[in-house]
N, C-alpha and C. Protein backbone atom coordinates (compact mmCIF):
# COMPACT_ATOMS: atom_id res chain seq x y z
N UNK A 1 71.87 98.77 -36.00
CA UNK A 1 72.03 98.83 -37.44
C UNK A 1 70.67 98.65 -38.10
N UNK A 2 70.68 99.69 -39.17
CA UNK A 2 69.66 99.45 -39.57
C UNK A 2 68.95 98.37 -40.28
N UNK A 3 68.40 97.44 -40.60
CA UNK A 3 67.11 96.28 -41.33
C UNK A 3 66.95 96.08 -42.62
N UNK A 4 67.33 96.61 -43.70
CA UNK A 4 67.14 96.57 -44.92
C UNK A 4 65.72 95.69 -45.18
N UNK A 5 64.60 95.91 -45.67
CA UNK A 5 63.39 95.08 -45.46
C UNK A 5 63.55 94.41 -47.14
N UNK A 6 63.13 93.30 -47.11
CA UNK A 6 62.84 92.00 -48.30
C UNK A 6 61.76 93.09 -48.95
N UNK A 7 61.99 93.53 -50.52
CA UNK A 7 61.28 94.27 -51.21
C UNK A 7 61.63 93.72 -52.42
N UNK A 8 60.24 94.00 -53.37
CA UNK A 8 60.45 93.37 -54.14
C UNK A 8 60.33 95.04 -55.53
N UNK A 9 61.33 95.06 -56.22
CA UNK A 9 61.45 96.39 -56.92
C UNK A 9 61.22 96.33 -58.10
N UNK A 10 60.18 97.05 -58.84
CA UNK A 10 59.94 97.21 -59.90
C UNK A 10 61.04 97.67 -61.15
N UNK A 11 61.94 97.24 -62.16
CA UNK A 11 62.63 97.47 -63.04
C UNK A 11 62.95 97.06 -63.63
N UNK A 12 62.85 97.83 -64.91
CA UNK A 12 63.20 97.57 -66.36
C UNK A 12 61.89 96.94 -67.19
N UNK A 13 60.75 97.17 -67.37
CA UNK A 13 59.90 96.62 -67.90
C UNK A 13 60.02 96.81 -69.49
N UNK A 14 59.79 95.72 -70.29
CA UNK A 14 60.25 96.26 -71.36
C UNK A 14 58.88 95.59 -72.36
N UNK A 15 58.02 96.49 -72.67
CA UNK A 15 56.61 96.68 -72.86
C UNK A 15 56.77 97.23 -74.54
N UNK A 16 55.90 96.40 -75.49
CA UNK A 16 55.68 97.46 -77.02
C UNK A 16 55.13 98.91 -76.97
N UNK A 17 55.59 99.45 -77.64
CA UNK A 17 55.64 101.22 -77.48
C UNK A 17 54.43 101.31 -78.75
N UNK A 18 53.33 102.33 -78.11
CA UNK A 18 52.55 102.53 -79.17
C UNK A 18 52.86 103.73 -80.06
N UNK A 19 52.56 104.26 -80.52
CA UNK A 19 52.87 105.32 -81.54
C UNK A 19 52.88 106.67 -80.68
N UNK A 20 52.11 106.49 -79.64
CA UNK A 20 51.57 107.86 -78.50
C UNK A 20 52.63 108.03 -77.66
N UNK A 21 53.47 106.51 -77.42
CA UNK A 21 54.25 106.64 -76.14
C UNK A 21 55.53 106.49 -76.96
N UNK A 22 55.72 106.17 -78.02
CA UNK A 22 56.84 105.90 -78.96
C UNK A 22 57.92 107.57 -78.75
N UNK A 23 58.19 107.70 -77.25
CA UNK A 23 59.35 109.30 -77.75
C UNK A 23 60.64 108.64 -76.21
N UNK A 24 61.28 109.61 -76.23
CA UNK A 24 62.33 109.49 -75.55
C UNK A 24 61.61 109.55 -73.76
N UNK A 25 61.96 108.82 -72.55
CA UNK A 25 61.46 109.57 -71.26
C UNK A 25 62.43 109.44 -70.56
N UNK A 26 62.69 110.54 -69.74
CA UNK A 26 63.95 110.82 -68.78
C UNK A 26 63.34 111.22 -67.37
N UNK A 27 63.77 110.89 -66.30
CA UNK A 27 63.71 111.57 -65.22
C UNK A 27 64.75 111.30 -64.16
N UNK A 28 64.81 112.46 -63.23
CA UNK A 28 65.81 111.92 -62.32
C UNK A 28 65.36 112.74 -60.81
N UNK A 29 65.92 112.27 -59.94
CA UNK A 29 65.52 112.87 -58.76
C UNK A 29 66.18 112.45 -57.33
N UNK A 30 65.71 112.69 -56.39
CA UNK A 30 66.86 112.80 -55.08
C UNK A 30 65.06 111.75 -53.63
N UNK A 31 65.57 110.57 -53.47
CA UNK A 31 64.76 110.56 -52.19
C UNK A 31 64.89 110.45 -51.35
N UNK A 32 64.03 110.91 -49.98
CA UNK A 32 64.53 110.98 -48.44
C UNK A 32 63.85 109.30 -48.03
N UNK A 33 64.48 108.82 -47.31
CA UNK A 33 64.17 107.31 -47.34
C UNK A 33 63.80 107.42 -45.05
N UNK A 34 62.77 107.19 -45.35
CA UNK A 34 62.08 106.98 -43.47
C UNK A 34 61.81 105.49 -43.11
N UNK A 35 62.36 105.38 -41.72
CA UNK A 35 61.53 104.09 -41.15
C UNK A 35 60.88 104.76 -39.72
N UNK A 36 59.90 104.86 -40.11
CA UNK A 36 59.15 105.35 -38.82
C UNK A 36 58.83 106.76 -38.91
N UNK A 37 59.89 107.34 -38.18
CA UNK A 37 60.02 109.34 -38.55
C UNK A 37 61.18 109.80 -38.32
N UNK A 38 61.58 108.40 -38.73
CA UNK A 38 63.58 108.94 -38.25
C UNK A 38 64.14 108.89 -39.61
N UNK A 39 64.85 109.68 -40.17
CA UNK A 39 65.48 109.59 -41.84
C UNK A 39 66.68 108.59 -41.50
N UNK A 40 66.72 107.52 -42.61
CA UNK A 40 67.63 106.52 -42.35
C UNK A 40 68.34 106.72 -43.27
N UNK A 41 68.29 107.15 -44.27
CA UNK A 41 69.35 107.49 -45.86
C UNK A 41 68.70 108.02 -46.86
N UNK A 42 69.02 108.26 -48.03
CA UNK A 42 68.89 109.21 -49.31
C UNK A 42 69.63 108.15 -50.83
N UNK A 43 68.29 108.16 -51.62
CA UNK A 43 68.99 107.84 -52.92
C UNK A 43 68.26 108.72 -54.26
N UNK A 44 69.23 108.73 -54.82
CA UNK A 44 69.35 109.82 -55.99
C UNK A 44 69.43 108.69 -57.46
N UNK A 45 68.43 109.04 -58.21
CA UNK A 45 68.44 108.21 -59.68
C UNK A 45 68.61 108.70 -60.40
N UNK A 46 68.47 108.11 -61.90
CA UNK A 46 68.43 109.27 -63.14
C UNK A 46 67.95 107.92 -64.38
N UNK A 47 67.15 107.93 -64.91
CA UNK A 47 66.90 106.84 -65.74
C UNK A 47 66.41 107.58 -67.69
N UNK A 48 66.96 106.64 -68.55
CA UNK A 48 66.44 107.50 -69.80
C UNK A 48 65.76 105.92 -70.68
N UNK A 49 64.92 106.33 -71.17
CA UNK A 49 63.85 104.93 -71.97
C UNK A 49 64.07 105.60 -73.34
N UNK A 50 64.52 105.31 -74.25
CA UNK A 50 64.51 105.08 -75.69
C UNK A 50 63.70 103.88 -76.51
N UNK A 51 62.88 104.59 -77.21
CA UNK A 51 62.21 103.67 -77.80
C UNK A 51 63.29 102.69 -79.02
N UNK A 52 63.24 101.66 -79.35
CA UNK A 52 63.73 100.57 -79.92
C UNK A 52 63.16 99.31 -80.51
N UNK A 53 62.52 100.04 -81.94
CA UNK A 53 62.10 98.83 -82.38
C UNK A 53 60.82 98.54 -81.63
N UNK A 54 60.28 97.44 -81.67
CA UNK A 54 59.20 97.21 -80.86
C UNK A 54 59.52 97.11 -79.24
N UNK A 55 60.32 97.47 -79.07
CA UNK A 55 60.32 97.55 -77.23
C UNK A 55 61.17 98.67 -76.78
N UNK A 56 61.84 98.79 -75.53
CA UNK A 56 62.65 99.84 -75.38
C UNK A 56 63.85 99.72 -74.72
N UNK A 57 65.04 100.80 -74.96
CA UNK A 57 66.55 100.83 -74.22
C UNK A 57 66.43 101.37 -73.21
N UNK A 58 66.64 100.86 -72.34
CA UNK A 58 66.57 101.43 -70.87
C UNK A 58 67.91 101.65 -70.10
N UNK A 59 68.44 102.35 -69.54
CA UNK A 59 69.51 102.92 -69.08
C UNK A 59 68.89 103.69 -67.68
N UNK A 60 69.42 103.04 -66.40
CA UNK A 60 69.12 103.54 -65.39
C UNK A 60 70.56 102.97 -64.11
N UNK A 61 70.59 104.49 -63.78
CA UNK A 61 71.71 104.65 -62.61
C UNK A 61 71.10 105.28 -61.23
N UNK A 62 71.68 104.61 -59.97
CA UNK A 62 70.92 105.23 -59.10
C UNK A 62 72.16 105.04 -58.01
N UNK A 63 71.85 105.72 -57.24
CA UNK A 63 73.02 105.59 -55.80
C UNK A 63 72.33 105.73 -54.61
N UNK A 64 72.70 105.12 -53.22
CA UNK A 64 71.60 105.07 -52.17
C UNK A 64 72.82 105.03 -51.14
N UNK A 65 72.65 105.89 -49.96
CA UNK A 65 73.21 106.22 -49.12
C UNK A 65 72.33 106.31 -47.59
N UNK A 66 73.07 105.07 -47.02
CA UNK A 66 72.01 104.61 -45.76
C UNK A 66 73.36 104.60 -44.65
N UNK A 67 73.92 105.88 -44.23
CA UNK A 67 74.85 105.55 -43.43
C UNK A 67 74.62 104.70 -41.73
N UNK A 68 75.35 103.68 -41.51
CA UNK A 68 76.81 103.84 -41.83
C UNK A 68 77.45 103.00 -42.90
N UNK A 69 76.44 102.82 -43.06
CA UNK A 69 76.91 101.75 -44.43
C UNK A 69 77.29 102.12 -45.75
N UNK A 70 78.66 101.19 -46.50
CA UNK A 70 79.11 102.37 -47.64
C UNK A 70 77.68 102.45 -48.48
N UNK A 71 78.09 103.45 -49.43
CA UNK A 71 77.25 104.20 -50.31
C UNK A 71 77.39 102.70 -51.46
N UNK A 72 75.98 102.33 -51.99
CA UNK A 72 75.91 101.36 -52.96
C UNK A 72 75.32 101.76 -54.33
N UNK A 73 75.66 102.02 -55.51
CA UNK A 73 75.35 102.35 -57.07
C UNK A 73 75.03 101.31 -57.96
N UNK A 74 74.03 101.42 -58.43
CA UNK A 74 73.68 99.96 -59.37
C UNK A 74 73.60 101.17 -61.13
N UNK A 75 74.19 100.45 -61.34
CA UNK A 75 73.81 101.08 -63.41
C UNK A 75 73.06 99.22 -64.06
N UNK A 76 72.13 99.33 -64.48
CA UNK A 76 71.27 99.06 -65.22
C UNK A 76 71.10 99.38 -66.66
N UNK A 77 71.08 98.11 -67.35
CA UNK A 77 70.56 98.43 -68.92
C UNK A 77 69.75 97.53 -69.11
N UNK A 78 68.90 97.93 -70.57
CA UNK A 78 68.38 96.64 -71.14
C UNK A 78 67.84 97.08 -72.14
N UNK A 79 67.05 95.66 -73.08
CA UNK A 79 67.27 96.00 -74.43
C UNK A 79 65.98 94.69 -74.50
N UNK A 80 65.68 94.61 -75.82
CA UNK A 80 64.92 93.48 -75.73
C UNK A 80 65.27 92.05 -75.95
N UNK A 81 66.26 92.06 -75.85
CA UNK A 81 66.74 90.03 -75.74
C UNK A 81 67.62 90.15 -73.90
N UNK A 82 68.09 91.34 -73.17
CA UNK A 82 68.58 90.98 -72.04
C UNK A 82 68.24 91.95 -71.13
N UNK A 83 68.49 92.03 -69.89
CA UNK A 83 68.45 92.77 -69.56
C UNK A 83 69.98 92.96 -68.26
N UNK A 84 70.90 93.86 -67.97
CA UNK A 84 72.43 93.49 -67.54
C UNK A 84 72.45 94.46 -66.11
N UNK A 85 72.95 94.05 -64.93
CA UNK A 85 72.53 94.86 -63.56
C UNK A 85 73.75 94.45 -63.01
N UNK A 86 74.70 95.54 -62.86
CA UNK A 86 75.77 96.32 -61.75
C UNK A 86 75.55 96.81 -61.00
N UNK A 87 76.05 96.21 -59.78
CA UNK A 87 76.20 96.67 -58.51
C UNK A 87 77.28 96.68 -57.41
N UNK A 88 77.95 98.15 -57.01
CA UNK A 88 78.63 98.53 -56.71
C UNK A 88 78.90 98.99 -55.33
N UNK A 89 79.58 98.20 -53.72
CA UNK A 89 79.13 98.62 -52.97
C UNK A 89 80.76 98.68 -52.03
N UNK A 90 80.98 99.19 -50.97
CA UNK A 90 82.49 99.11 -50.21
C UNK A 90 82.30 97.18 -49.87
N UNK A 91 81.58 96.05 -50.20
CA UNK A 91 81.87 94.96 -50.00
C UNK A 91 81.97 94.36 -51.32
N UNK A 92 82.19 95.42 -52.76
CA UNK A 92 83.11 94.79 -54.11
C UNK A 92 81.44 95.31 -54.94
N UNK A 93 82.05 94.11 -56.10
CA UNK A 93 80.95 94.29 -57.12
C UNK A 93 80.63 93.51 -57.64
N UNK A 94 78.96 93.23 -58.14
CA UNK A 94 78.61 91.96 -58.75
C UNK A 94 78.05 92.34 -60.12
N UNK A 95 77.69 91.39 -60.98
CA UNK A 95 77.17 91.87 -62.52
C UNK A 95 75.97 90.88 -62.63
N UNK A 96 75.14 90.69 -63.10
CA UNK A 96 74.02 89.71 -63.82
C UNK A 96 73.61 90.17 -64.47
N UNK A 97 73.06 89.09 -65.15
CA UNK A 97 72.44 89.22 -66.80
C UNK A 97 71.39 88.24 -66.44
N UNK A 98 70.10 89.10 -67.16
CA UNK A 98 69.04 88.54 -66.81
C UNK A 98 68.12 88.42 -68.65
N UNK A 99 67.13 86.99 -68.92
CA UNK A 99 66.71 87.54 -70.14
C UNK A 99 65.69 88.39 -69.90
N UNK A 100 65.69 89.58 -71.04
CA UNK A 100 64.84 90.42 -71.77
C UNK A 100 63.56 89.60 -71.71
N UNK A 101 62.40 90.38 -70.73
CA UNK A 101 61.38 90.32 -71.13
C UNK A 101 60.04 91.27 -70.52
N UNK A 102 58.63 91.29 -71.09
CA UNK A 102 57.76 92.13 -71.42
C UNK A 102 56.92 92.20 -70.08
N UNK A 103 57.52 91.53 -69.13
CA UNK A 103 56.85 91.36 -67.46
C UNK A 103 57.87 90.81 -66.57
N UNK A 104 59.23 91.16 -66.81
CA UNK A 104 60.17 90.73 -66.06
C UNK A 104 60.57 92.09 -64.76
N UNK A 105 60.41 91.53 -63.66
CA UNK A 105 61.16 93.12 -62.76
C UNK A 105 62.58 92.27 -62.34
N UNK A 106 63.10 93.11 -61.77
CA UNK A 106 64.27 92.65 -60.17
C UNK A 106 63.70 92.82 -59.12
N UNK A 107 64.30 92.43 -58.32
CA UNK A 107 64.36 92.57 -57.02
C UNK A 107 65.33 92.57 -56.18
N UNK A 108 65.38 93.61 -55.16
CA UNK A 108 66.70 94.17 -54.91
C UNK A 108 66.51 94.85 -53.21
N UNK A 109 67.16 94.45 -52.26
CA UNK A 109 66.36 95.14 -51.04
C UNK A 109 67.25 96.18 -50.43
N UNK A 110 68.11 96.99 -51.36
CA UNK A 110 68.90 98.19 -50.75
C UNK A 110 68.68 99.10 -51.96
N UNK A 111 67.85 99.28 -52.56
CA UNK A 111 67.76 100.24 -54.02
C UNK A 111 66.36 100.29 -54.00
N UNK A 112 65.65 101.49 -53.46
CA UNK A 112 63.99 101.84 -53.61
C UNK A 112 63.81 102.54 -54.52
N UNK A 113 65.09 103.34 -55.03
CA UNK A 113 64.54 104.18 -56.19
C UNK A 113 64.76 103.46 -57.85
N UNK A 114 64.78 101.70 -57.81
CA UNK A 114 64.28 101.77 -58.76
C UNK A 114 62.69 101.35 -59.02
N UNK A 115 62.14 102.21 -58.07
CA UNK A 115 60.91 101.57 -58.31
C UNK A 115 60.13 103.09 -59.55
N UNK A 116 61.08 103.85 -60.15
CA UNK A 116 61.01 104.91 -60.50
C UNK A 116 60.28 104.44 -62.15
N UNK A 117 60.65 102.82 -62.65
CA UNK A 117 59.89 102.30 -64.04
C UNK A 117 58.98 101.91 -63.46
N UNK A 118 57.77 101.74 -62.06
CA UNK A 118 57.21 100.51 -62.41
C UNK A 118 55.77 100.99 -63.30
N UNK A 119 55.77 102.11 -63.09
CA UNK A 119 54.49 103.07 -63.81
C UNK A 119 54.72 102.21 -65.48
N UNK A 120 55.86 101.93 -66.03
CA UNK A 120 55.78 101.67 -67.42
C UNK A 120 55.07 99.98 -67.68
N UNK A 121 55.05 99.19 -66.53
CA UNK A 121 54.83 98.39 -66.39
C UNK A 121 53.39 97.96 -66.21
N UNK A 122 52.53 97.13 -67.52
CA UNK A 122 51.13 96.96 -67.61
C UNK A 122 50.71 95.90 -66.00
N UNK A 123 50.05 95.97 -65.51
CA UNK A 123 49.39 95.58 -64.15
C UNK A 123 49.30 94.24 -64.60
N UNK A 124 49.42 92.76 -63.82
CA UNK A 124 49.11 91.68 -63.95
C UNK A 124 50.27 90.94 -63.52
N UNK A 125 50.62 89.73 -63.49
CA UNK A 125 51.33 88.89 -63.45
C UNK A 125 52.96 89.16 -63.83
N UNK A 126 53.65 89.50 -62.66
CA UNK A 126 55.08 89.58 -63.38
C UNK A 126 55.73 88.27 -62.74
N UNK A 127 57.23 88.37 -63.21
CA UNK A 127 58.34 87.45 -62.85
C UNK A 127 59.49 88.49 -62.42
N UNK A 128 59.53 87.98 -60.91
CA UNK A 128 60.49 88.94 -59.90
C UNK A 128 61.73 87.92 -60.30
N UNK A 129 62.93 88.84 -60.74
CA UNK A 129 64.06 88.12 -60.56
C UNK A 129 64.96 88.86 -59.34
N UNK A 130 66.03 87.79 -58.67
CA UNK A 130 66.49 88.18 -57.51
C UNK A 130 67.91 88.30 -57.53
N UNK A 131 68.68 89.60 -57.15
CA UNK A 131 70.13 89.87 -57.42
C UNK A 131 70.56 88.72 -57.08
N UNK A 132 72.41 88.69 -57.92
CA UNK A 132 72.79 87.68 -57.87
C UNK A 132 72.98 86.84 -55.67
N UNK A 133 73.33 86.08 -55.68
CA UNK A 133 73.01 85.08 -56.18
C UNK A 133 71.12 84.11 -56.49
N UNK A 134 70.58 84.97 -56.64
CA UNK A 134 69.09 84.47 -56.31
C UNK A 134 68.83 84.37 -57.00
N UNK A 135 67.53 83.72 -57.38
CA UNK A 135 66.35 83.07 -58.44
C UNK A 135 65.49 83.60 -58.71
N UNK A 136 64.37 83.00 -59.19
CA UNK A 136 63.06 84.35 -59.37
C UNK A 136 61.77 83.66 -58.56
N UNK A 137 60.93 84.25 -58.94
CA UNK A 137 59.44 84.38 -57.77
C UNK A 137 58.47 84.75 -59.00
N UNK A 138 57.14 84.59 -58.55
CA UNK A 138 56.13 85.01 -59.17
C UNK A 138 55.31 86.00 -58.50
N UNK A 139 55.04 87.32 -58.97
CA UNK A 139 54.45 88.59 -58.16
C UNK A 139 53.07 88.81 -59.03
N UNK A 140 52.30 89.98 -58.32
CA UNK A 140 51.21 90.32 -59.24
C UNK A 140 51.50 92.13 -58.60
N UNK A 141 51.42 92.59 -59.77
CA UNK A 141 51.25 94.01 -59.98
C UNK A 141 49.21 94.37 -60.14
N UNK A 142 49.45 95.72 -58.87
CA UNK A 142 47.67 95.91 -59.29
C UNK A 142 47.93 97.46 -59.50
N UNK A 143 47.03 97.99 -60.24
CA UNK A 143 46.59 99.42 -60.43
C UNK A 143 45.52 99.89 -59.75
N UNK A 144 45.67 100.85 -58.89
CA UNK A 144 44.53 101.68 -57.74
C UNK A 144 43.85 102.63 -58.48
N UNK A 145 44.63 102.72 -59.26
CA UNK A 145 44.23 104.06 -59.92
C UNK A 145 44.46 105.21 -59.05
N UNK A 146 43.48 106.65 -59.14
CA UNK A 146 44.30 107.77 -58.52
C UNK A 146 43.52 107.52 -56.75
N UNK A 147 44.66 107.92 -56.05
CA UNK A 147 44.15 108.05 -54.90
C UNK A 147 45.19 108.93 -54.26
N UNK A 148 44.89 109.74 -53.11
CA UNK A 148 45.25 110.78 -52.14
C UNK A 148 46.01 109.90 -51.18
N UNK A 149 47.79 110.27 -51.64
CA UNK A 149 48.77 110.42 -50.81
C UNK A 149 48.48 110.46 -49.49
N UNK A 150 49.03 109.35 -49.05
CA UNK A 150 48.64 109.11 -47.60
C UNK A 150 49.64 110.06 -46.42
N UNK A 151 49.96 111.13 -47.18
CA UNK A 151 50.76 112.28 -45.84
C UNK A 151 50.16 113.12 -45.33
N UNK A 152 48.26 112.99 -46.37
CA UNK A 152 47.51 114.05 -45.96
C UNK A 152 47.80 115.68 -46.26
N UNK A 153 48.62 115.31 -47.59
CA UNK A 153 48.44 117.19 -48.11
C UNK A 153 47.85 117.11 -49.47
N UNK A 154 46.65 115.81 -49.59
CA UNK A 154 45.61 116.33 -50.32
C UNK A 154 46.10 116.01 -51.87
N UNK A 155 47.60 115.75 -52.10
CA UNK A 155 47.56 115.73 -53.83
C UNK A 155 46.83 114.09 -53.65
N UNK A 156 47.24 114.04 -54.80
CA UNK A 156 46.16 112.86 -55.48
C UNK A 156 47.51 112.22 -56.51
N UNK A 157 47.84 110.94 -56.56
CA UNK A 157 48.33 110.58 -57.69
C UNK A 157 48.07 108.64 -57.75
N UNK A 158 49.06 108.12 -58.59
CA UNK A 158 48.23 107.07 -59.02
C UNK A 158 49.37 105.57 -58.18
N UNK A 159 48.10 105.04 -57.62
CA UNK A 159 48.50 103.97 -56.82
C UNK A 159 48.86 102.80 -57.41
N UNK A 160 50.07 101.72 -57.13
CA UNK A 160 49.60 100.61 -57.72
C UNK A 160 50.72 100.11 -56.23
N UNK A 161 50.27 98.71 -56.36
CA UNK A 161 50.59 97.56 -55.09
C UNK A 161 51.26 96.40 -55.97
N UNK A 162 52.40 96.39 -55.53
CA UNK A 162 53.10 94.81 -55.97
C UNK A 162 52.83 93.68 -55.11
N UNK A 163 52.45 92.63 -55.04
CA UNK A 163 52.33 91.95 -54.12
C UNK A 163 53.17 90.31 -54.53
N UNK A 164 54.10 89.96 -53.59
CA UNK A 164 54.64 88.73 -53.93
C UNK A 164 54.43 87.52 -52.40
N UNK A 165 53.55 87.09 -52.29
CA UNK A 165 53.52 86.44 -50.61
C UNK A 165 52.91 87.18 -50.03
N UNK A 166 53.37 86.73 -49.08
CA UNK A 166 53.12 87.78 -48.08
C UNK A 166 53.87 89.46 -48.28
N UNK A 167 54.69 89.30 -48.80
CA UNK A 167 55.49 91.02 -48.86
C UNK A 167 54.53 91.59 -50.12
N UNK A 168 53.83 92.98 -49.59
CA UNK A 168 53.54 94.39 -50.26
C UNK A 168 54.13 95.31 -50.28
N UNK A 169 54.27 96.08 -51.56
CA UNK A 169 54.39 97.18 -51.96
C UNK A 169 54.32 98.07 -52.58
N UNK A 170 53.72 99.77 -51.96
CA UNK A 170 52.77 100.23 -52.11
C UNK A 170 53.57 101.72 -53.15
N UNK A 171 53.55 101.93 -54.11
CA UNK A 171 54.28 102.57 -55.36
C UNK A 171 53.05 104.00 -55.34
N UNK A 172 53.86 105.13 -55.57
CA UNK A 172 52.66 105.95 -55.93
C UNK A 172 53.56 106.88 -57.22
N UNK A 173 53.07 107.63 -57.78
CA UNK A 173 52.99 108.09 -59.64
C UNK A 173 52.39 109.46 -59.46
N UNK A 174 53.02 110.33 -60.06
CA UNK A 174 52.27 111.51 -60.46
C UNK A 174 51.63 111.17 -61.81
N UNK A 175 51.01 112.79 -62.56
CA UNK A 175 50.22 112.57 -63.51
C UNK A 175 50.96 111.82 -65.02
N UNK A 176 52.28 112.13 -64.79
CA UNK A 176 53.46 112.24 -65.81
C UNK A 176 54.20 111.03 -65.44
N UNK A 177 53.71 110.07 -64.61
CA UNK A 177 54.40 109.00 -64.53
C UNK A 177 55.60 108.75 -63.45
N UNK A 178 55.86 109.86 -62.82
CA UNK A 178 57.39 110.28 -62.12
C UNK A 178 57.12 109.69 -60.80
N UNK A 179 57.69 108.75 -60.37
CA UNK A 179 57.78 108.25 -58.75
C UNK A 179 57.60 109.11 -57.57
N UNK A 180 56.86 109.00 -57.17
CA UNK A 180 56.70 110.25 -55.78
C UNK A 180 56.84 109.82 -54.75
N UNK A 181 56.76 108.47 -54.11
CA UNK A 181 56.51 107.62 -53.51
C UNK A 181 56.36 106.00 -52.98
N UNK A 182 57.12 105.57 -51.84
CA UNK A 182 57.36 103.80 -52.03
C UNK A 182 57.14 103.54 -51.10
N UNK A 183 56.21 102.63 -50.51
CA UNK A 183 55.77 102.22 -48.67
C UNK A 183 55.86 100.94 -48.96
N UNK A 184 56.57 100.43 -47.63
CA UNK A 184 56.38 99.65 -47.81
C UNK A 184 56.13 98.99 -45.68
N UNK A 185 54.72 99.14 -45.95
CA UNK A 185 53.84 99.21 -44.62
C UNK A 185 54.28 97.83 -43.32
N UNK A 186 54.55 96.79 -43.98
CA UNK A 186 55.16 96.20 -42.99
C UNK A 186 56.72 96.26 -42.17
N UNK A 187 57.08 97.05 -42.88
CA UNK A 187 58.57 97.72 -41.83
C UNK A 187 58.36 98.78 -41.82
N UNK A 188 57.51 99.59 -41.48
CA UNK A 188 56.93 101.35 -41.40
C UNK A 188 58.22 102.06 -42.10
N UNK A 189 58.44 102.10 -43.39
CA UNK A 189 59.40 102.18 -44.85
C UNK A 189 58.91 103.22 -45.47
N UNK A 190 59.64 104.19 -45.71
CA UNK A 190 58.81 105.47 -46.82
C UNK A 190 59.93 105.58 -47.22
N UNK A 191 59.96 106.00 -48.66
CA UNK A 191 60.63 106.97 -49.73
C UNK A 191 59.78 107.84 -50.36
N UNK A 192 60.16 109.14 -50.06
CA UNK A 192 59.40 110.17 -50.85
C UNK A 192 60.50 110.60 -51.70
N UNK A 193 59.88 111.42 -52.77
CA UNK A 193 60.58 112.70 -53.62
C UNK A 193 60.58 113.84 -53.21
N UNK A 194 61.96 114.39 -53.44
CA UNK A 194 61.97 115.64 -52.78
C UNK A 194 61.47 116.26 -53.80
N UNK A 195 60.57 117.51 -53.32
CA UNK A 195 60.64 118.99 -54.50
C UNK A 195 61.36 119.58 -55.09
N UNK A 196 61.50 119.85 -56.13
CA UNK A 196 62.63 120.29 -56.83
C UNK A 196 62.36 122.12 -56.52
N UNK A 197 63.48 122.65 -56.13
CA UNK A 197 63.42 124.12 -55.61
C UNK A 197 63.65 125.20 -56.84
């Protein structure tokens, strides 16, 4: 059976919107999830950010399918006083409510694709909170800036490293912000994005 590795996941950052970034952002997408070079499962997201006032509505759904294990769906909201996380799996369902804030992530170790906000998230000092029943942690977010995709086909996009302890993880960004990429190097862990055809 497969390992599920202790990760710590970037979501829901809820950051003041400047006048430049003040519009609607949507994306959604499908990832192939590797440990080693063997495909272990597939999760599919879809997230929409509305600006609100000085911060933003966030609405994000994702589903992850690591057979043989049932298929697990988390829907996500937040707002700026909370932030509320469902999760849905064949062993039932749990809810938490977490407060709203401007460097708050989750953390979650069967859901890689929400690492699809952490691009919205300013680099420095966050507060990892941990599905129910867990507590929180103190992490540091860094920015690499652009560097060449380590699959060796040469694109280039933008690195950043969460680090909480000893556990890293290694996030990569196209030019537009869109998740391409999630390593996480001490359980030889990849999620890529597929191409859209």
């Amino acid at each position: 059976m497969t390992r599920f590795p202790r990760l710590l996941l970037v979501m829901l950052p809820l950051v003041p919107l400047s006048v430049a970034t003040a519009q609607v952002t949507r994306d959604s997408a499908r990832l192939v999830v590797r440990q080693g070079a063997r495909v272990i499962g597939s999760e599919e997201f879809s997230f929409e950010v509305i600006p609100d006032g000085a911060s933003q509505a966030v609405t994000f759904l994702a589903s992850a399918d690591y057979p043989p294990q049932p298929m697990r769906r988390v829907v996500a909201t937040a707002g700026a006083r909370r932030v509320t996380v469902r999760m849905v799996s064949g062993e039932g369902e749990s809810a938490r409510e977490y407060p709203g804030s401007g460097r708050a992530l989750l953390a979650d170790e069967r859901m890689l694709s929400l690492f699809a906000l952490a691009g919205r998230l300013e680099p420095g000092p966050v507060t990892v909170y941990a599905p129910p029943p867990g507590g929180r942690r103190q992490a540091t977010l860094e920015d690499r800036g652009a560097e060449l995709l380590p699959d060796g086909n040469g694109a280039s996009a933008r690195h950043l490293i969460l680090r909480s302890g000893e556990d890293i993880t290694d996030i990569w960004l196209d030019a537009d912000g869109r998740l391409l990429r999630v390593a996480i190097p001490s359980r030889s862990l990849v999620a890529d994005r597929l191409a859209r055809r």
